[in-house]
PDB file of N, CA and C in Angstrom:
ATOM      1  N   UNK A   1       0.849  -1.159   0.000  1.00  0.00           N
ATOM      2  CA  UNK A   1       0.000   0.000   0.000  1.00  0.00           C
ATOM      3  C   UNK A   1       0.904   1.235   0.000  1.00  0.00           C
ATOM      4  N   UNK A   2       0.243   1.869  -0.813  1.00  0.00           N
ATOM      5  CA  UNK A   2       1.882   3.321  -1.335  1.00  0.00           C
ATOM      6  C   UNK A   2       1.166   4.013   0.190  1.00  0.00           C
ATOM      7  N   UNK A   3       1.952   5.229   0.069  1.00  0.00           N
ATOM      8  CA  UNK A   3       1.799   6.398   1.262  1.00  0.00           C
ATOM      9  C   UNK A   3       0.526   7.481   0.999  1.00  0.00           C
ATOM     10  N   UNK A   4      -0.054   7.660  -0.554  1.00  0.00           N
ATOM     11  CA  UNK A   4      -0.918   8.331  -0.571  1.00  0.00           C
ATOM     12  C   UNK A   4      -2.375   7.331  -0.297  1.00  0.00           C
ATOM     13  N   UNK A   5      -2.255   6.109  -0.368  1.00  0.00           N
ATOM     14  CA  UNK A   5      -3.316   5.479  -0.084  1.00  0.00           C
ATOM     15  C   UNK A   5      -3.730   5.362   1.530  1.00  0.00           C
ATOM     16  N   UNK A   6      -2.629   5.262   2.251  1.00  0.00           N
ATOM     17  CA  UNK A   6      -2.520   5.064   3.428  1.00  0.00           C
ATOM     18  C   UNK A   6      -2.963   6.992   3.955  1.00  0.00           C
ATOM     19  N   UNK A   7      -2.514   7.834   3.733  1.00  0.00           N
ATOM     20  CA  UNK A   7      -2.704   9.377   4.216  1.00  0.00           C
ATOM     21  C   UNK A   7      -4.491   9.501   3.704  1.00  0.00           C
ATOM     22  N   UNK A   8      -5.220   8.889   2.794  1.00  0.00           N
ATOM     23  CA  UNK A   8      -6.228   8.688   2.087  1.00  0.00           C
ATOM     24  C   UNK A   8      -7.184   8.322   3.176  1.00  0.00           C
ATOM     25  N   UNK A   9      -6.550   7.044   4.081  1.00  0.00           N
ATOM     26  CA  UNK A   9      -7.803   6.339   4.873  1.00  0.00           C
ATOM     27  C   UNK A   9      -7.485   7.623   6.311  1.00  0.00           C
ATOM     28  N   UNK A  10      -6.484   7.716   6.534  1.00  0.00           N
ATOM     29  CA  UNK A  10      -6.739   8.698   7.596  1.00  0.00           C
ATOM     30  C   UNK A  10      -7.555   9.622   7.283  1.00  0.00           C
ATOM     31  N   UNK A  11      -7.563  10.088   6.390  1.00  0.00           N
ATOM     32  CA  UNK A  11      -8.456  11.580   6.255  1.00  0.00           C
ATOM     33  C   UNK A  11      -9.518  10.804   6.012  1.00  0.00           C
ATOM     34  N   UNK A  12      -9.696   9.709   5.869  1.00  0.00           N
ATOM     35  CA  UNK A  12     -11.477   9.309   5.452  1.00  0.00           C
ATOM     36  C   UNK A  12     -11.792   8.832   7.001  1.00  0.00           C
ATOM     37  N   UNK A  13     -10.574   8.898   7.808  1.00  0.00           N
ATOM     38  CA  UNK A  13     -11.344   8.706   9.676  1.00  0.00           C
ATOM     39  C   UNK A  13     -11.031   9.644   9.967  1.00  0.00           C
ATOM     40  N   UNK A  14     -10.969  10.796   9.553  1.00  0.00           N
ATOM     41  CA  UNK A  14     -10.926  11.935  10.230  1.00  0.00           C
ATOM     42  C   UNK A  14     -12.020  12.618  10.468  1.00  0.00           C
ATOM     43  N   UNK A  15     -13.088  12.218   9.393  1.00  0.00           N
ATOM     44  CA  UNK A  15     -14.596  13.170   9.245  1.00  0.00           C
ATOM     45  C   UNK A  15     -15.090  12.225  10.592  1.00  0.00           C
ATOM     46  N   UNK A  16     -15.493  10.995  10.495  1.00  0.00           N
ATOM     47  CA  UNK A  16     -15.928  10.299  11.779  1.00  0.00           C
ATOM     48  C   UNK A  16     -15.524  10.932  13.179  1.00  0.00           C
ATOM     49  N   UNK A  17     -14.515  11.034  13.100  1.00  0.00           N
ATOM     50  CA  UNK A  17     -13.921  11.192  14.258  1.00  0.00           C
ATOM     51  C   UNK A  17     -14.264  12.735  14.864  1.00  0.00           C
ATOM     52  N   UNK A  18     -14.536  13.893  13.807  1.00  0.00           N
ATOM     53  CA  UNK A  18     -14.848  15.227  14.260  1.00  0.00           C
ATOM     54  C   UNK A  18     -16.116  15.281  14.530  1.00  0.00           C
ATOM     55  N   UNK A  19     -17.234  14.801  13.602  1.00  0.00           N
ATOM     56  CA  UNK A  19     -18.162  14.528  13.538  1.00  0.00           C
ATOM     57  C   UNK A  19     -18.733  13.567  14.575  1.00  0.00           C
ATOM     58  N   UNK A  20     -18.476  12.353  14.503  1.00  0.00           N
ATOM     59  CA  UNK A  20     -18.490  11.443  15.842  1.00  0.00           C
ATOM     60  C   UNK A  20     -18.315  12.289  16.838  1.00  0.00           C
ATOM     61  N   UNK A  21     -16.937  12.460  17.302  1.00  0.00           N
ATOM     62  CA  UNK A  21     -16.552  12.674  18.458  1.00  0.00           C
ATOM     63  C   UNK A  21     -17.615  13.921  19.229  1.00  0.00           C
ATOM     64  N   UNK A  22     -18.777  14.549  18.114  1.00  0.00           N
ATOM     65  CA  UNK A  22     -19.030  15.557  18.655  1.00  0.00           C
ATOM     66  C   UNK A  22     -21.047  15.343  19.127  1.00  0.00           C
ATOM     67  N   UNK A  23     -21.009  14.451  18.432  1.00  0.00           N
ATOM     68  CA  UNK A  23     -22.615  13.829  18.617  1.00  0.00           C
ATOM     69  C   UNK A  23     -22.055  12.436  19.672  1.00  0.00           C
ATOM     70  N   UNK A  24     -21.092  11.754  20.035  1.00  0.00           N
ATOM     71  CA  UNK A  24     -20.845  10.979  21.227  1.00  0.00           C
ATOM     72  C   UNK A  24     -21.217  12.197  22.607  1.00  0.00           C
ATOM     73  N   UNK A  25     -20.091  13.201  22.309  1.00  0.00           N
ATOM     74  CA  UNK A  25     -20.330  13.936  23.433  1.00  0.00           C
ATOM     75  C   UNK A  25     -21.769  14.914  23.612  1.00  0.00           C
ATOM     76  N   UNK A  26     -22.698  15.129  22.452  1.00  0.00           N
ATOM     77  CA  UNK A  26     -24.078  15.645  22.779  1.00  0.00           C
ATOM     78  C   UNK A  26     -24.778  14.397  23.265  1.00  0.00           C
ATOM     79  N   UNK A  27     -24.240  12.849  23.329  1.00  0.00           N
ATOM     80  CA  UNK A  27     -25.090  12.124  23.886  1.00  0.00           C
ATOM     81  C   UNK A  27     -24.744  11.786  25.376  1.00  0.00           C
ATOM     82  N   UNK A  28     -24.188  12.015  25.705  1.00  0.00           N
ATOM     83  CA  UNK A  28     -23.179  11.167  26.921  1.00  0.00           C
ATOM     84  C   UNK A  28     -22.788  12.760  27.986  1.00  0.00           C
ATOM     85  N   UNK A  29     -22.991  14.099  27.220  1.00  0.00           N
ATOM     86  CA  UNK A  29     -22.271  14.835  27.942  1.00  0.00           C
ATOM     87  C   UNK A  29     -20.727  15.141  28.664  1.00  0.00           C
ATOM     88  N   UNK A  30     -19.889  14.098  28.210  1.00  0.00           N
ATOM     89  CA  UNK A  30     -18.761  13.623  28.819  1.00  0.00           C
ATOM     90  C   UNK A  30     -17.726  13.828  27.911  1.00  0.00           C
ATOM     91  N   UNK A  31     -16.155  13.951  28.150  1.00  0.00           N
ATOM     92  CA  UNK A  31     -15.315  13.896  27.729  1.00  0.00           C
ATOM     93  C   UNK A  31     -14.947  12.341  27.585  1.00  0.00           C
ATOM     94  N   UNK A  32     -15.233  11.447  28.718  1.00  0.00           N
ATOM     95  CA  UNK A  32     -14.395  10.193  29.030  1.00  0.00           C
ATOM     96  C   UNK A  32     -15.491   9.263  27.187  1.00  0.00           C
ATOM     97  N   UNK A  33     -16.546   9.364  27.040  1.00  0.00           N
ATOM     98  CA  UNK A  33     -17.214   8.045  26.043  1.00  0.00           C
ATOM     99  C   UNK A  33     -16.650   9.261  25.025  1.00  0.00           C
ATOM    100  N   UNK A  34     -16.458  10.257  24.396  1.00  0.00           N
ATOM    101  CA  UNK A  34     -15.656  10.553  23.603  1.00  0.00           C
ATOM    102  C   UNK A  34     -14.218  10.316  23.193  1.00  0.00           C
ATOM    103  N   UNK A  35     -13.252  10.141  24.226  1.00  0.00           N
ATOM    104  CA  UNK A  35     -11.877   9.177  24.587  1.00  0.00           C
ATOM    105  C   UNK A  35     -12.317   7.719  24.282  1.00  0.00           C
ATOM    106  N   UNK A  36     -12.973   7.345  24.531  1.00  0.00           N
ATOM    107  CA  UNK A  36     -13.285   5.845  23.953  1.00  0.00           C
ATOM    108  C   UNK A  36     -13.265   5.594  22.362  1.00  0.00           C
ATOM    109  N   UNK A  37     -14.566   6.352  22.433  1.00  0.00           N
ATOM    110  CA  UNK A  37     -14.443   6.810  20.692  1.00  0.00           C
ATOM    111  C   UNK A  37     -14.016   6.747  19.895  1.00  0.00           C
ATOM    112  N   UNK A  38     -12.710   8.065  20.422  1.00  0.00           N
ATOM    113  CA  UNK A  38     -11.569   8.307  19.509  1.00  0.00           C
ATOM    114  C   UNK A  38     -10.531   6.739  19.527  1.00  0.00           C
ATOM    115  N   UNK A  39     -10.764   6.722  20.420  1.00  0.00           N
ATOM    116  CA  UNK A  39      -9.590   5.519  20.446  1.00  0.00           C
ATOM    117  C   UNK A  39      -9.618   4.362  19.400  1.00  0.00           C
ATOM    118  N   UNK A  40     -11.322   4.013  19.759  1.00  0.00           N
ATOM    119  CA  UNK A  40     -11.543   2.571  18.895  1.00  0.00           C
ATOM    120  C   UNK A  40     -11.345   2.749  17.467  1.00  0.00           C
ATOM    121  N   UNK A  41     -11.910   4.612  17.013  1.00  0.00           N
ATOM    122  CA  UNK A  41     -11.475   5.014  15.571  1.00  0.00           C
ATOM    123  C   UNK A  41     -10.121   4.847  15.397  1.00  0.00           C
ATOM    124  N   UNK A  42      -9.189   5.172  15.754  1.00  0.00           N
ATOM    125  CA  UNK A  42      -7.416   5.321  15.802  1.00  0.00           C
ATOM    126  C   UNK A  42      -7.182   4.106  15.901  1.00  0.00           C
ATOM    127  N   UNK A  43      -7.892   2.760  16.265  1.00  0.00           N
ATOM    128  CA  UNK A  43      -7.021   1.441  16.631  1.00  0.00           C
ATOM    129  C   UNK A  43      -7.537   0.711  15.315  1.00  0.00           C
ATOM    130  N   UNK A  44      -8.997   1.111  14.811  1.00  0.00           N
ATOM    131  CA  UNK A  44      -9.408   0.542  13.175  1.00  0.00           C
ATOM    132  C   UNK A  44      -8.467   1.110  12.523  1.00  0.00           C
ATOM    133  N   UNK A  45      -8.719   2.698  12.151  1.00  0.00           N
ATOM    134  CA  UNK A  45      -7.752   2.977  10.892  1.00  0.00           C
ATOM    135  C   UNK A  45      -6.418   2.765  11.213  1.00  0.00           C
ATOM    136  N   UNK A  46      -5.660   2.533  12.344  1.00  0.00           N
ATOM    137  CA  UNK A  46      -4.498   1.937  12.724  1.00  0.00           C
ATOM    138  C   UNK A  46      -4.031   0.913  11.994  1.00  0.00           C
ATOM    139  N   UNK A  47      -5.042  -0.127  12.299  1.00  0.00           N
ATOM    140  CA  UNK A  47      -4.942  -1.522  11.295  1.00  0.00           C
ATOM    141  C   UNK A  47      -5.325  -1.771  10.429  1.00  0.00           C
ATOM    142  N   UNK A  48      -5.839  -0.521   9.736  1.00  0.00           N
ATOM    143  CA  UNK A  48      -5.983  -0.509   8.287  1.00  0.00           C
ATOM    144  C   UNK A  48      -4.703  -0.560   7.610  1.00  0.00           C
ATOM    145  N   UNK A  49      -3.948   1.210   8.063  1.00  0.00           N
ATOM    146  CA  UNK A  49      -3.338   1.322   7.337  1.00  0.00           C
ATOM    147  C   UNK A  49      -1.872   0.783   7.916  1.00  0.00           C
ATOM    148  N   UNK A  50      -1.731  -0.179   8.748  1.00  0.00           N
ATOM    149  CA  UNK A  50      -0.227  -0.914   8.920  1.00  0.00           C
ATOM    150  C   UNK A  50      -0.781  -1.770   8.092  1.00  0.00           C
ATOM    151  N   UNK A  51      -1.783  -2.591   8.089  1.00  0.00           N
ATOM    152  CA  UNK A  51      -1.686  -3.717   6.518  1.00  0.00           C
ATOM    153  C   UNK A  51      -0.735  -3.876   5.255  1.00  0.00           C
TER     154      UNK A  51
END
């Protein structure tokens, strides 16, 4: 997988993650289920793009 494919899936978890991260926290009120969130997003596209 070249480097622009890989910089490709990050920015395609990046909208989730701003977006997500911001309707987790209008549901939950909390910082901590937003940290979750982010995380489980960062540990998928993680193992996307080490593949």
């Amino acid at each position: 997988m070249d480097i622009s494919r890989k910089l490709g899936i990050l920015v395609f978890f990046g909208v989730p993650a701003i977006m997500g991260g911001g309707i987790v926290f209008d549901i939950f009120g909390s910082y901590i289920p937003v940290s979750v969130y982010e995380i489980i997003l960062l540990l998928f596209a993680g193992g996307l793009v080490s593949k």
